[in-house]
C-alpha atoms as a PDB file:
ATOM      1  CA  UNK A   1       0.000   0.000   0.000  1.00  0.00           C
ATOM      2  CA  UNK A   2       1.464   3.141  -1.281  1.00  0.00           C
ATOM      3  CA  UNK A   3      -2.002   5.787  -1.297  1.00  0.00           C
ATOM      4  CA  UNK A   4      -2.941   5.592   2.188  1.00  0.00           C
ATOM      5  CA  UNK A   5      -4.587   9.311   2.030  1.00  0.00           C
ATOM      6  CA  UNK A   6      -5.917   8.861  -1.369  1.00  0.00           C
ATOM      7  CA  UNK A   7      -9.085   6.970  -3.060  1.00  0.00           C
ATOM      8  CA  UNK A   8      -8.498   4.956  -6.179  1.00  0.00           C
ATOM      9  CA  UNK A   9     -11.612   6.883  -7.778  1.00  0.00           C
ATOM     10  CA  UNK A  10     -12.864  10.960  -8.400  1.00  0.00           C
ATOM     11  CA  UNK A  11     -14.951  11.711  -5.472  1.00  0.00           C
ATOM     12  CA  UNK A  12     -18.364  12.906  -5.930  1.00  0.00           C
ATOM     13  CA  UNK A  13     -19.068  16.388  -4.662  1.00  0.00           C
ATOM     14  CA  UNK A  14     -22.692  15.154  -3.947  1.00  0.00           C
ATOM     15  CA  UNK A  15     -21.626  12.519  -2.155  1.00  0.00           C
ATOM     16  CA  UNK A  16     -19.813  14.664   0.194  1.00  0.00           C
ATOM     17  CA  UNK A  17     -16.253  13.232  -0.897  1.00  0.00           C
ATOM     18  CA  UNK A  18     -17.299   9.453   0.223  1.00  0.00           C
ATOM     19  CA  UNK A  19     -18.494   7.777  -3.348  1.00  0.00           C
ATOM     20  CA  UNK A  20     -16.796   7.782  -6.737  1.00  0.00           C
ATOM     21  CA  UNK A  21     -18.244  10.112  -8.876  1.00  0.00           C
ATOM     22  CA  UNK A  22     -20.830   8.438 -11.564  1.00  0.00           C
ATOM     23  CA  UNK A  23     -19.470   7.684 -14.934  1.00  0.00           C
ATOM     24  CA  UNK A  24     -15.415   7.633 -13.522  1.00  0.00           C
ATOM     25  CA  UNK A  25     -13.000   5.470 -14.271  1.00  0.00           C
ATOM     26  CA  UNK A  26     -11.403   3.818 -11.447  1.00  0.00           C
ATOM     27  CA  UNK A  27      -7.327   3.797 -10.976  1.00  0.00           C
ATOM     28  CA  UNK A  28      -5.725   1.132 -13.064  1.00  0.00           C
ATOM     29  CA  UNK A  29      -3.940  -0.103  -9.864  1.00  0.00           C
ATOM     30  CA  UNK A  30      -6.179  -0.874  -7.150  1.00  0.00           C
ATOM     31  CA  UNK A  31      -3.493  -3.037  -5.153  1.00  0.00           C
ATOM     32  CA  UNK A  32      -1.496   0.357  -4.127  1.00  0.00           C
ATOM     33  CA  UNK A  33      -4.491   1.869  -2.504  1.00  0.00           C
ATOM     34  CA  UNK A  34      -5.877   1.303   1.034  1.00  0.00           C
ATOM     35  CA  UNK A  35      -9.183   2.954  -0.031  1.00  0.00           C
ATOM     36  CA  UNK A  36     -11.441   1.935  -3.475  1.00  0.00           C
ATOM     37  CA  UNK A  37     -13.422   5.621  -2.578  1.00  0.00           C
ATOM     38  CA  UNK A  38     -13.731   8.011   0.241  1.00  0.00           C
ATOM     39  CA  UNK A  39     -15.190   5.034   2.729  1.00  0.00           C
ATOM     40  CA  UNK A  40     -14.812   1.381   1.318  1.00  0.00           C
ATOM     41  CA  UNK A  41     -11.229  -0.329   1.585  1.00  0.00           C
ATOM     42  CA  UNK A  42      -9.882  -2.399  -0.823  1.00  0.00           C
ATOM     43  CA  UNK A  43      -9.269  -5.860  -1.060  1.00  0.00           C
ATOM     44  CA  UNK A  44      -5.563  -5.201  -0.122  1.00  0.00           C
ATOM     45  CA  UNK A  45      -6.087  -3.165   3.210  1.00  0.00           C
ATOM     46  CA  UNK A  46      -8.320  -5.513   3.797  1.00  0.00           C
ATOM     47  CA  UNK A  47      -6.219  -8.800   3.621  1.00  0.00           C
ATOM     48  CA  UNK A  48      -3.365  -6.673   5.195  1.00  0.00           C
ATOM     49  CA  UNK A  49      -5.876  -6.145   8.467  1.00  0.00           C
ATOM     50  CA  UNK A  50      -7.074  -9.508   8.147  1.00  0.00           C
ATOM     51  CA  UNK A  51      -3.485 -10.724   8.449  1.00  0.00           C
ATOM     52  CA  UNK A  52      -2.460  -8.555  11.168  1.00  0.00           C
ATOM     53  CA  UNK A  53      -5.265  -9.962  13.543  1.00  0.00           C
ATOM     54  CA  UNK A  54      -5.169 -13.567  12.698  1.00  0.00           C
ATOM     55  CA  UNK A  55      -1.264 -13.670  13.400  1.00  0.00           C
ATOM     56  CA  UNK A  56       0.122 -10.494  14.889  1.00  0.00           C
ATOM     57  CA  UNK A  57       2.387 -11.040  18.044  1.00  0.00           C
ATOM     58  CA  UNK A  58       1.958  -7.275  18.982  1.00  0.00           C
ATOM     59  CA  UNK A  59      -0.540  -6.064  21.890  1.00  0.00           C
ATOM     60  CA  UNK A  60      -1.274  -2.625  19.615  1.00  0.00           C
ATOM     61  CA  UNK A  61      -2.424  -4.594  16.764  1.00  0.00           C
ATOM     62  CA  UNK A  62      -4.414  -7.728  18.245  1.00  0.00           C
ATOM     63  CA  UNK A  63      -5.335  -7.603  22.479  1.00  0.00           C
ATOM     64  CA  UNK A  64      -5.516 -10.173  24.401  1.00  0.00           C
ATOM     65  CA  UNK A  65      -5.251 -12.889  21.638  1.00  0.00           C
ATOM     66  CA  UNK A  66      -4.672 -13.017  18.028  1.00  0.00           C
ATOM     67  CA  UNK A  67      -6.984 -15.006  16.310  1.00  0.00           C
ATOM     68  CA  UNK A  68      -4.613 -17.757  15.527  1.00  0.00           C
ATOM     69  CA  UNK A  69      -4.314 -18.174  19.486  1.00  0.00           C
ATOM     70  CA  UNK A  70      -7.867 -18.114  20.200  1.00  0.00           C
ATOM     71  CA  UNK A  71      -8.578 -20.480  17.577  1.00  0.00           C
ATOM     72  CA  UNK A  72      -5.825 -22.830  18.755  1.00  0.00           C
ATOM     73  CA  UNK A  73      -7.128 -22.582  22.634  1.00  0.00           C
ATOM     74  CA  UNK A  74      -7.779 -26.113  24.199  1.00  0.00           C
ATOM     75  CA  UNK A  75     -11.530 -25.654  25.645  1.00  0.00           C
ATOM     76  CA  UNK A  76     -12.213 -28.909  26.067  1.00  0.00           C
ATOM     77  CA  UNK A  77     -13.450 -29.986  29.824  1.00  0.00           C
ATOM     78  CA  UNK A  78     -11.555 -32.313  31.922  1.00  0.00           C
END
């Protein structure tokens, strides 16, 4: 991700800068972008967020567990 204060799209003045603006073309390179328009991430901040909670080791990022852990928990009764 390169455009993190960017969107991929024109904003639409009647959308408040939040939508693409009707009839736009989109930016050929959606993968550098963390946002498609002024709201919705892409697919690529999205798999980068996914990733960070299923495995991050860091308390900022994923507290108390990372998915991975809680996933992994033994919960089975003795």
């Amino acid at each position: 991700l390169m455009e993190l204060n960017a969107s991929c799209c024109f904003l639409s003045e009647s959308s408040e800068g939040r939508l693409c603006a009707e009839g736009t073309e989109p930016c050929p390179d959606r993968s550098i972008y963390a946002y498609y328009d002024g709201f919705h991430p892409t697919e690529k901040l999205c798999m980068h967020l996914a990733t960070k909670a299923y495995s991050s080791g860091l308390q900022s990022e994923a507290y108390p567990f990372n998915v991975e852990a809680l996933a992994n928990l033994n919960t089975s009764v003795m």
